[in-house]
Protein backbone atom coordinates (compact mmCIF):
# COMPACT_ATOMS: atom_id res chain seq x y z
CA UNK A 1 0.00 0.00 0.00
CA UNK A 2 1.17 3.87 -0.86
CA UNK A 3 2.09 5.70 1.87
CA UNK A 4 2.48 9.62 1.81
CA UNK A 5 6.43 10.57 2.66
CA UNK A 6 7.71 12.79 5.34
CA UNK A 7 10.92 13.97 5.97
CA UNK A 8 12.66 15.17 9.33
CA UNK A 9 15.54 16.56 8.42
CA UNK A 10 18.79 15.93 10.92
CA UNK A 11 20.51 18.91 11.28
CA UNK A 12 21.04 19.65 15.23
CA UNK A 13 20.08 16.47 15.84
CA UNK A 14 20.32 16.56 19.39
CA UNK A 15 17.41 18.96 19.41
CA UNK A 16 15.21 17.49 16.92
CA UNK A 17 15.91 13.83 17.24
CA UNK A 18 13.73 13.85 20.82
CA UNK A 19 10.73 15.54 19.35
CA UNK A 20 10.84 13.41 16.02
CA UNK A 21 10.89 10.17 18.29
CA UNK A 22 7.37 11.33 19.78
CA UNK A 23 5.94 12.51 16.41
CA UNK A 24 6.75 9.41 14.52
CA UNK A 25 4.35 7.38 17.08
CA UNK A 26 1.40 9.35 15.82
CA UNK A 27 2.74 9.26 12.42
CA UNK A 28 2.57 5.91 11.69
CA UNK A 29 0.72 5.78 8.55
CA UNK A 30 3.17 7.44 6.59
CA UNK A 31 6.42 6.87 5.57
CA UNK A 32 8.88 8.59 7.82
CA UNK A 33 12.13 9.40 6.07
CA UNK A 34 14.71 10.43 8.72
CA UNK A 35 17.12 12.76 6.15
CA UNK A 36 20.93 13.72 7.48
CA UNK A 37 22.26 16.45 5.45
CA UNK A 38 25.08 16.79 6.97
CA UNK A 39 24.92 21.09 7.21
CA UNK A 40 28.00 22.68 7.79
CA UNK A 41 27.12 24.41 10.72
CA UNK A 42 25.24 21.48 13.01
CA UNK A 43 27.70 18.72 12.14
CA UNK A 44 30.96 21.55 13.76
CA UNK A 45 29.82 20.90 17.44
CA UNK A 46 26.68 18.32 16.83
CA UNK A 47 27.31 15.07 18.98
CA UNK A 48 26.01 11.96 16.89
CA UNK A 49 22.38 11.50 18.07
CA UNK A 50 21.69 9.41 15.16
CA UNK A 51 22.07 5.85 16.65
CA UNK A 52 20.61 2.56 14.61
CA UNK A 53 18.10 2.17 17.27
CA UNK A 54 16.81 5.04 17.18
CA UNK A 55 16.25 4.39 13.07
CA UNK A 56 15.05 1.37 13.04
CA UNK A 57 12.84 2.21 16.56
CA UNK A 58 11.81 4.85 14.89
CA UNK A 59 12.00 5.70 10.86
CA UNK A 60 11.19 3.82 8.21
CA UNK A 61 13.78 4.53 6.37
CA UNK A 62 17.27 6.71 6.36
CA UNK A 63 19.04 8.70 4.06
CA UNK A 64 22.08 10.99 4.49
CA UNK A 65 24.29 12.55 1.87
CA UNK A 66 27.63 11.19 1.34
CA UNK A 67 31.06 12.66 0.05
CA UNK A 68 29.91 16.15 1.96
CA UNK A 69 33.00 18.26 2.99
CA UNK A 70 33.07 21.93 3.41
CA UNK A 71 36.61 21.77 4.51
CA UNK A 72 37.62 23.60 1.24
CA UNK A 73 40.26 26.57 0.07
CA UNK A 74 39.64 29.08 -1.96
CA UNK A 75 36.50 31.25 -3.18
CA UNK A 76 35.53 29.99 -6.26
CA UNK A 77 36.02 26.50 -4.96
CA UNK A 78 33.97 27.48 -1.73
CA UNK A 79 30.97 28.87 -4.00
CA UNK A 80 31.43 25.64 -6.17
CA UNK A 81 31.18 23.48 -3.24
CA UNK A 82 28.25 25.27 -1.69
CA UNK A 83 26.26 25.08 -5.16
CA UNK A 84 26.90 20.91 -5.30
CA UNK A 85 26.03 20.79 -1.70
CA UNK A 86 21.88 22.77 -2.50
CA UNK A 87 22.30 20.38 -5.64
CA UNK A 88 22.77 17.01 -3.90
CA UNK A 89 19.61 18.10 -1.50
CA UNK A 90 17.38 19.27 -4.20
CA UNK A 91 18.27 15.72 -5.87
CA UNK A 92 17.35 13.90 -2.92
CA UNK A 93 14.16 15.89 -2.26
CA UNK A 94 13.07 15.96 -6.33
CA UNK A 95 13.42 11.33 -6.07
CA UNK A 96 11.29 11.35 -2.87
CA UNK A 97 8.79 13.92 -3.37
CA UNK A 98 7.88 14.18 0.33
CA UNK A 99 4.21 15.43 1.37
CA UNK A 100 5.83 17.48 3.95
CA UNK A 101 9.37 18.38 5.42
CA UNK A 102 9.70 18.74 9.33
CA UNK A 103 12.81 20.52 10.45
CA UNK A 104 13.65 22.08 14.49
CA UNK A 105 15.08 25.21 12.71
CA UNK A 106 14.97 27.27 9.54
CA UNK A 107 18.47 29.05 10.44
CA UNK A 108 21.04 26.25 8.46
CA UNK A 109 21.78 26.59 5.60
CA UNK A 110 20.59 23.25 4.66
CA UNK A 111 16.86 24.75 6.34
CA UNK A 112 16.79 27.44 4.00
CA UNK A 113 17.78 25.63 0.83
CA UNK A 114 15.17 22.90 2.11
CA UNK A 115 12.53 25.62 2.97
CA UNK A 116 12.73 26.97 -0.62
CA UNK A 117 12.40 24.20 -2.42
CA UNK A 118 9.21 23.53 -0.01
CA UNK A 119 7.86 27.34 -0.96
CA UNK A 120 8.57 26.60 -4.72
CA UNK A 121 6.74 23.06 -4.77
CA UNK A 122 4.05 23.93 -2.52
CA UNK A 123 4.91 21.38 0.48
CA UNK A 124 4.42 22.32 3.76
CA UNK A 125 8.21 23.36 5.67
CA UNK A 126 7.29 22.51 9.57
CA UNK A 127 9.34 23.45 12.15
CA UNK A 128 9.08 22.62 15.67
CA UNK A 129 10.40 24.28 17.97
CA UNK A 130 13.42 22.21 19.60
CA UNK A 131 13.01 19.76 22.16
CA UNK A 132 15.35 21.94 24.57
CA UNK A 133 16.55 25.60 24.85
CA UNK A 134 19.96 26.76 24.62
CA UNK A 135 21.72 29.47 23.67
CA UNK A 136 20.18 33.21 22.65
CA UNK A 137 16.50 32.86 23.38
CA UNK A 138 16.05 33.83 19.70
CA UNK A 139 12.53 32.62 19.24
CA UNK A 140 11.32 34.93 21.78
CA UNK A 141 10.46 38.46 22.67
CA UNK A 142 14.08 39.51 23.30
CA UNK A 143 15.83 37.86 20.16
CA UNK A 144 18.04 39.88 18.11
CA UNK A 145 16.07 41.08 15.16
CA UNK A 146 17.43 42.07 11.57
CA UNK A 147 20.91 41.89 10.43
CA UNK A 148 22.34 45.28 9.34
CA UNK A 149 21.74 46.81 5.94
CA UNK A 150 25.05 45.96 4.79
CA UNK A 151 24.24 41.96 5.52
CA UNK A 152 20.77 41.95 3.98
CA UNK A 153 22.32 43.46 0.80
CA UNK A 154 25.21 41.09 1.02
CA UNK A 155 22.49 38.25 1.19
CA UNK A 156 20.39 39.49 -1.63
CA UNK A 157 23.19 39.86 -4.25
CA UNK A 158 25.33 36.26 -2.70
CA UNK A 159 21.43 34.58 -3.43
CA UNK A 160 21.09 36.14 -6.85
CA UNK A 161 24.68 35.14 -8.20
CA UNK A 162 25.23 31.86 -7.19
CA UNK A 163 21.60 30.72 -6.05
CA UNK A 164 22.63 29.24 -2.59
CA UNK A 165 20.96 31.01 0.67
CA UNK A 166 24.57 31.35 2.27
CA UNK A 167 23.11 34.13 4.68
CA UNK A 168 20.25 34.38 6.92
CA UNK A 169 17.54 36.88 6.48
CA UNK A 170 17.18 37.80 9.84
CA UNK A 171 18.23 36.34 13.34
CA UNK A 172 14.83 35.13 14.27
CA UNK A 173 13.74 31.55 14.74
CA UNK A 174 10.79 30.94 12.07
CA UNK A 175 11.19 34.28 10.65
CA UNK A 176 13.22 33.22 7.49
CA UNK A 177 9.94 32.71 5.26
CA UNK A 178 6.22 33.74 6.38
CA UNK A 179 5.09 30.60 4.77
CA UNK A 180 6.90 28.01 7.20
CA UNK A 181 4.82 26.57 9.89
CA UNK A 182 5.79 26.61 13.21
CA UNK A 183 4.97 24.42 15.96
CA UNK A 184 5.78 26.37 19.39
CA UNK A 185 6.01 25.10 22.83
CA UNK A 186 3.34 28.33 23.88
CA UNK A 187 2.88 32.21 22.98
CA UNK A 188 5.95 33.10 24.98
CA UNK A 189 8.06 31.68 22.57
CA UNK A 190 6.42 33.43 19.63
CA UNK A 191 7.87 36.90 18.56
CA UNK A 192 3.94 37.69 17.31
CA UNK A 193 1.70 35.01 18.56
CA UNK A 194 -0.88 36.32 16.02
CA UNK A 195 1.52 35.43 12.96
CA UNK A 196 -0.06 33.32 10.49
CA UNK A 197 1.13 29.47 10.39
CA UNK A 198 1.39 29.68 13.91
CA UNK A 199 0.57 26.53 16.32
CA UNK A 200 1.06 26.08 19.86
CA UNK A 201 1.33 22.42 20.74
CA UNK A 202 3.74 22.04 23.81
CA UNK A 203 6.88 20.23 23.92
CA UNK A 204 6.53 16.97 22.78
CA UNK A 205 9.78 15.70 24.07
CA UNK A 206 8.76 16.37 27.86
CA UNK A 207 5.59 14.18 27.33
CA UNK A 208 6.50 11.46 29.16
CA UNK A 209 7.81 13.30 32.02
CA UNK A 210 4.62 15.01 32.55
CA UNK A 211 2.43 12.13 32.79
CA UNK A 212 5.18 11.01 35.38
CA UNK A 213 4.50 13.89 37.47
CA UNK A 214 0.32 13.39 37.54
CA UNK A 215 1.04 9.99 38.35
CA UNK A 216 2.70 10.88 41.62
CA UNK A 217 0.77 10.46 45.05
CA UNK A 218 3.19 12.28 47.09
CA UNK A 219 6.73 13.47 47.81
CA UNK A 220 8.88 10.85 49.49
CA UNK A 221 12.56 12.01 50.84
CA UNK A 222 15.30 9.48 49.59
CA UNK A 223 17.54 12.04 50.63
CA UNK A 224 19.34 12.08 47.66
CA UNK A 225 20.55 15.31 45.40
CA UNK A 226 21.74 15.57 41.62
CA UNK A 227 24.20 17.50 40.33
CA UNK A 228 24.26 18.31 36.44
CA UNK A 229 27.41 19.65 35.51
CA UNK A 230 27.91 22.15 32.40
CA UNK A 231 30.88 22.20 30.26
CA UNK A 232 32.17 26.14 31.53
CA UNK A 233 35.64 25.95 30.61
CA UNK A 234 35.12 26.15 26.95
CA UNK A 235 33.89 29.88 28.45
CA UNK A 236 35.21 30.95 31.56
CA UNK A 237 38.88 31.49 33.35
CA UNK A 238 40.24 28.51 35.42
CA UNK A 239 39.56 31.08 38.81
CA UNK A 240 35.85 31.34 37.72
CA UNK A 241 35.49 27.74 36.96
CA UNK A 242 36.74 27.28 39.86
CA UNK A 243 34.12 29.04 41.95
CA UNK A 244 31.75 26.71 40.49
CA UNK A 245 33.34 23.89 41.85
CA UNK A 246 33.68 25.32 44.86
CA UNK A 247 29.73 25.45 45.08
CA UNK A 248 29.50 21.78 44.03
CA UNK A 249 31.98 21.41 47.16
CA UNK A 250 29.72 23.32 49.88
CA UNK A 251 26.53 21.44 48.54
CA UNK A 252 28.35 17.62 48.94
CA UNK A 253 29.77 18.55 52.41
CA UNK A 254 26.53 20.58 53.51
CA UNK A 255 24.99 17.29 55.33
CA UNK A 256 26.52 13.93 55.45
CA UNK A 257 23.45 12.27 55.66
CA UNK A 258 22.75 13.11 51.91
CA UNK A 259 23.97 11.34 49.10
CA UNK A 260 25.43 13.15 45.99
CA UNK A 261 24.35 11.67 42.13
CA UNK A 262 27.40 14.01 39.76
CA UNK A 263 25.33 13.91 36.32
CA UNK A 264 28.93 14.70 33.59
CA UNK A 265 27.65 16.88 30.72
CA UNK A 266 28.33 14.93 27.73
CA UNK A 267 31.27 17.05 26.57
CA UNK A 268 33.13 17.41 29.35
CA UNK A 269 35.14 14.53 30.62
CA UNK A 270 34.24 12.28 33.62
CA UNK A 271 38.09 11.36 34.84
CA UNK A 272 38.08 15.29 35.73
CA UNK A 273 35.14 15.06 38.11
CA UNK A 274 36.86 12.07 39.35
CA UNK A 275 40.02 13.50 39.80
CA UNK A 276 38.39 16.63 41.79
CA UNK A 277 35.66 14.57 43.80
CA UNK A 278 37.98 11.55 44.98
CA UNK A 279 36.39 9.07 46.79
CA UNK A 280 38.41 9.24 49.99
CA UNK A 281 37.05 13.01 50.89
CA UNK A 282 34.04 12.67 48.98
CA UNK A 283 32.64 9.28 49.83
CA UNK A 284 28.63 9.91 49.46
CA UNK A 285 29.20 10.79 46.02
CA UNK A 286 28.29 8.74 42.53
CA UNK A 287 30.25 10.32 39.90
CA UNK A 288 28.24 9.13 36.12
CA UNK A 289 27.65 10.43 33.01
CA UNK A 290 26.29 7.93 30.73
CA UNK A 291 23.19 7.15 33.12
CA UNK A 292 19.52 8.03 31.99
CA UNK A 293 19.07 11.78 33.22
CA UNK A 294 15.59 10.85 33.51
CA UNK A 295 16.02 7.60 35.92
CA UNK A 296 18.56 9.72 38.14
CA UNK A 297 15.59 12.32 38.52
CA UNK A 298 13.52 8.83 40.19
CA UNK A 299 16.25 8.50 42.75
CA UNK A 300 16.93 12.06 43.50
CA UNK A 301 14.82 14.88 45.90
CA UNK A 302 16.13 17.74 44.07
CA UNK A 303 18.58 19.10 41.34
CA UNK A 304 21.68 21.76 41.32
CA UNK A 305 22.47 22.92 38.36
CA UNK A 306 24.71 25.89 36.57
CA UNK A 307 21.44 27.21 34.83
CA UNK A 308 21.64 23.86 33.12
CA UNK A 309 18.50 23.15 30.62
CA UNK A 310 18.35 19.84 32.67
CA UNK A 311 17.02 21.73 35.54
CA UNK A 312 13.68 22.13 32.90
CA UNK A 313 13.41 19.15 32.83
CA UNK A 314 13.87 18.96 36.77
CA UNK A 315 11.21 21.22 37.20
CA UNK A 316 8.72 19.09 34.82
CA UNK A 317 9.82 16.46 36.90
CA UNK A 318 8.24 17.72 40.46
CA UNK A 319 12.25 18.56 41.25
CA UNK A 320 12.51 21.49 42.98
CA UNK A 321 15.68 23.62 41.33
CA UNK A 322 18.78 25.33 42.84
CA UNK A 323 20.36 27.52 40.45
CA UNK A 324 23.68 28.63 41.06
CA UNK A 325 25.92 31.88 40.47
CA UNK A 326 29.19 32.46 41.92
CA UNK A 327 29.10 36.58 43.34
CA UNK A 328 25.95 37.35 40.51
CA UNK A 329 29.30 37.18 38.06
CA UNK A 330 28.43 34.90 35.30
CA UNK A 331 26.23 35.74 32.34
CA UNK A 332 23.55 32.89 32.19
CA UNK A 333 20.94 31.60 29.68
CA UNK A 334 18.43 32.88 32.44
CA UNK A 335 15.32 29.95 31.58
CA UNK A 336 14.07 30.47 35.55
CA UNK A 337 14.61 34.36 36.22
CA UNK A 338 13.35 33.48 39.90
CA UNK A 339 10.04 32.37 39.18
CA UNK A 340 10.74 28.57 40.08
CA UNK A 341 14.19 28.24 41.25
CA UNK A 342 16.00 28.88 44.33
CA UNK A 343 19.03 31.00 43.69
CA UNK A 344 22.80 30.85 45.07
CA UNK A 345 25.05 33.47 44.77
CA UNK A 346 27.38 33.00 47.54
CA UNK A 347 28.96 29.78 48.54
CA UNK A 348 28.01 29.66 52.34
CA UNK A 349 24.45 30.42 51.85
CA UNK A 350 24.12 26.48 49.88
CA UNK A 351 23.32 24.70 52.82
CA UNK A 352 20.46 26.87 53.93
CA UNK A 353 19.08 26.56 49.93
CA UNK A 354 19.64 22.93 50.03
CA UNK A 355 17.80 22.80 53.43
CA UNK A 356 15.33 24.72 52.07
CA UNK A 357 14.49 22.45 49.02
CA UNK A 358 14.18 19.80 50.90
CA UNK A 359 11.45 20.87 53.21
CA UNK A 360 7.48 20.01 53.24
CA UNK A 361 6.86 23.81 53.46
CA UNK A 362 9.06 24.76 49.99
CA UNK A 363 7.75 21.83 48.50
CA UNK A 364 3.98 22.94 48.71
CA UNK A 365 5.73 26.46 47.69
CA UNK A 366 7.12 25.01 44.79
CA UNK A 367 4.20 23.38 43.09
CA UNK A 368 2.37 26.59 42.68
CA UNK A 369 4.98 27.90 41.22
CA UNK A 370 6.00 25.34 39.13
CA UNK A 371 2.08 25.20 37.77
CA UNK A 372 2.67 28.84 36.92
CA UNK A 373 5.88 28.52 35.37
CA UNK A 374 4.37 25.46 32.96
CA UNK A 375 0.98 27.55 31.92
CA UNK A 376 3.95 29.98 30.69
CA UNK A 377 6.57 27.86 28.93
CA UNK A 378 4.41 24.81 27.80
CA UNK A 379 0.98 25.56 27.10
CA UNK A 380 -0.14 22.46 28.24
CA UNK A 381 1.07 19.68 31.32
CA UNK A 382 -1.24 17.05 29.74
CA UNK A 383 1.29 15.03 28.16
CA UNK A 384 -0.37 15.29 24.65
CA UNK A 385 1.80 17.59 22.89
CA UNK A 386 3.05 14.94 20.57
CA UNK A 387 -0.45 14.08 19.74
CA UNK A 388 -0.95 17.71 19.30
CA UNK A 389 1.58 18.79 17.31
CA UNK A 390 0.84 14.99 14.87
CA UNK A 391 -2.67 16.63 14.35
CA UNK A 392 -1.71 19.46 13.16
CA UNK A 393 0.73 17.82 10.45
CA UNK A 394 -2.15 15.19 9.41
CA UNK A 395 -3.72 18.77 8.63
CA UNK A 396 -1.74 20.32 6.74
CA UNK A 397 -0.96 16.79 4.60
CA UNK A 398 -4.53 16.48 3.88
């Protein structure tokens, strides 16, 4: 029997890959093409999400480009190489002749030669909104706006001469072509929540974790606390970094009746935590990285993070949050600004916070703010954003 072809494309796919895995559950009547184009930009710093269990769990099929290398000298050999790279796409996308393309960004280039071809062929160009935030909140009300005059020229005469979208039109998440749908967690992540080909769905990616929470009876102390770590080297000065660990410090030796669960960010290495936290002077610590974030959340009361996006997750959780930052000093991705978290500035005051956290009292504090947090950030706590979001691309197929 036929089935109707849809394509998620791969770039940044450790933002897209978590939403596509709950989309392609309610998708199952079509054909779900999982495409890897390899973009220039995601595949710098993107960590390979793109395991064979998740394709054959998942996809029905998978298709990447091959012989893709940007790693080139010279202008006319650059422009050359950026012209095969639209033509190898457009190649791809002109033998499957999807129904619809489903992206987490239109700011790659691969989005925008993808996007075009979409505009030019009439096929719907979905995006939905990545399964985590990081980095500029530039989907939101404070996001950057247009490039400068000189840019936008730049990127009208580049597009004309060689027919490759090497520059953006403008900084904004979903703002590259009026015609793309978008597919946002709520109306605080929407720049004009009035803009047409605009749906808010939730975040399908924190689905499960939300019928977790309604499933919960009560809270029961295990007297356990998890510690995400964030790779702040690749930022900061050793002497700031090492104010952070210092915190980390304070929290483990705060109350030795408490274990410690050291959660390694994925690019930072685990033998350095090791080497810091030794097990002679820090013996109720577990030092992991490659554990399930979201199992560690089952064995833990609350989470410490450096602004970490895994203290969303936390929150979604029924974790209640401690957000640190050494003296006010460091310039955070602020997701919490206060509303749900309880903050830590100076190193002595992290007993009292972790104290805190732990009581009945914060706890019955925390859940009505977390409730008001969640009607902000994800439209909905009913665990249906997948189905949501699957609806609305059924729609726009038919």
């Amino acid at each position: 029997m036929f089935q109707e072809k849809i394509i998620f494309i791969a770039t940044y796919s450790y933002l897209a890959i978590p939403q596509y895995k709950v989309l392609t559950l309610f998708l199952k009547y079509y054909h779900n093409i999982l495409f890897n184009v390899k973009d220039p930009l995601s595949s710098t710093f993107d960590m390979n999400h793109i395991t064979q269990d998740i394709i054959t769990r998942y996809f029905d099929e998978y298709i990447e480009l091959n012989d893709v290398s940007f790693n080139i000298k010279g202008i006319k050999a650059k422009i050359q190489n950026y012209k095969n790279y639209q033509e190898k796409i457009l190649a791809k996308l002109k033998l499957i002749k999807p129904k619809a393309i489903i992206s987490c960004s239109d700011m790659t280039l691969s989005d925008r030669i993808i996007s075009s071809w979409c505009l030019n062929n009439n096929v719907p160009f979905i995006i939905i909104q990545p399964a985590i935030l990081g980095g500029e909140h530039s989907f939101g009300k404070k996001s950057l706006g247009r490039y400068s005059l000189k840019h936008q020229v730049k990127r009208v005469i580049l597009k004309r001469l060689i027919g490759v979208p090497l520059l953006r039109r403008q900084h904004l998440f979903g703002n590259e072509s009026q015609q793309t749908h978008l597919l946002l967690w709520s109306e605080y992540f929407a720049k004009n929540p009035d803009r047409k080909n605009t749906t808010f769905v939730g975040n399908p990616a924190y689905d499960e974790l939300f019928n977790k929470f309604r499933k919960k009876k009560s809270r029961t102390l295990k007297n356990k606390i998890l510690i995400c770590t964030q790779n702040i080297e690749q930022y900061y000065a050793p002497e700031k970094v090492e104010q952070v660990t210092q915190m980390y410090k304070k929290a483990i030796t705060s109350n030795p009746e408490l274990g410690f669960y050291i959660k390694v960010h994925p690019r930072e290495s685990i033998q350095k935590y090791k080497s810091i936290f030794n097990e002679n002077d820090f013996p109720n610590i577990k030092i992991v990285k490659n554990h399930n974030l979201h199992d560690l959340f089952e064995i833990c009361d609350i989470q410490i993070s450096f602004a970490s996006t895994t203290s969303i997750e936390a929150v979604i959780f029924g974790l209640p949050i401690i957000i640190i930052n050494p003296d006010n000093s460091f310039k955070l991705v602020d997701h919490f600004r206060g509303e749900i978290d309880i903050r830590v500035t100076n190193v002595n005051n992290m007993p009292k916070a972790i104290a805190t956290a732990l009581s009945n009292d914060y706890w019955e504090i925390f859940l009505r703010k977390r409730e008001k947090f969640i009607q902000k950030m994800f439209h909905s706590a009913d665990g249906r954003s997948g189905e949501r979001a699957a609806v609305k691309i059924r729609e726009l197929l038919s």
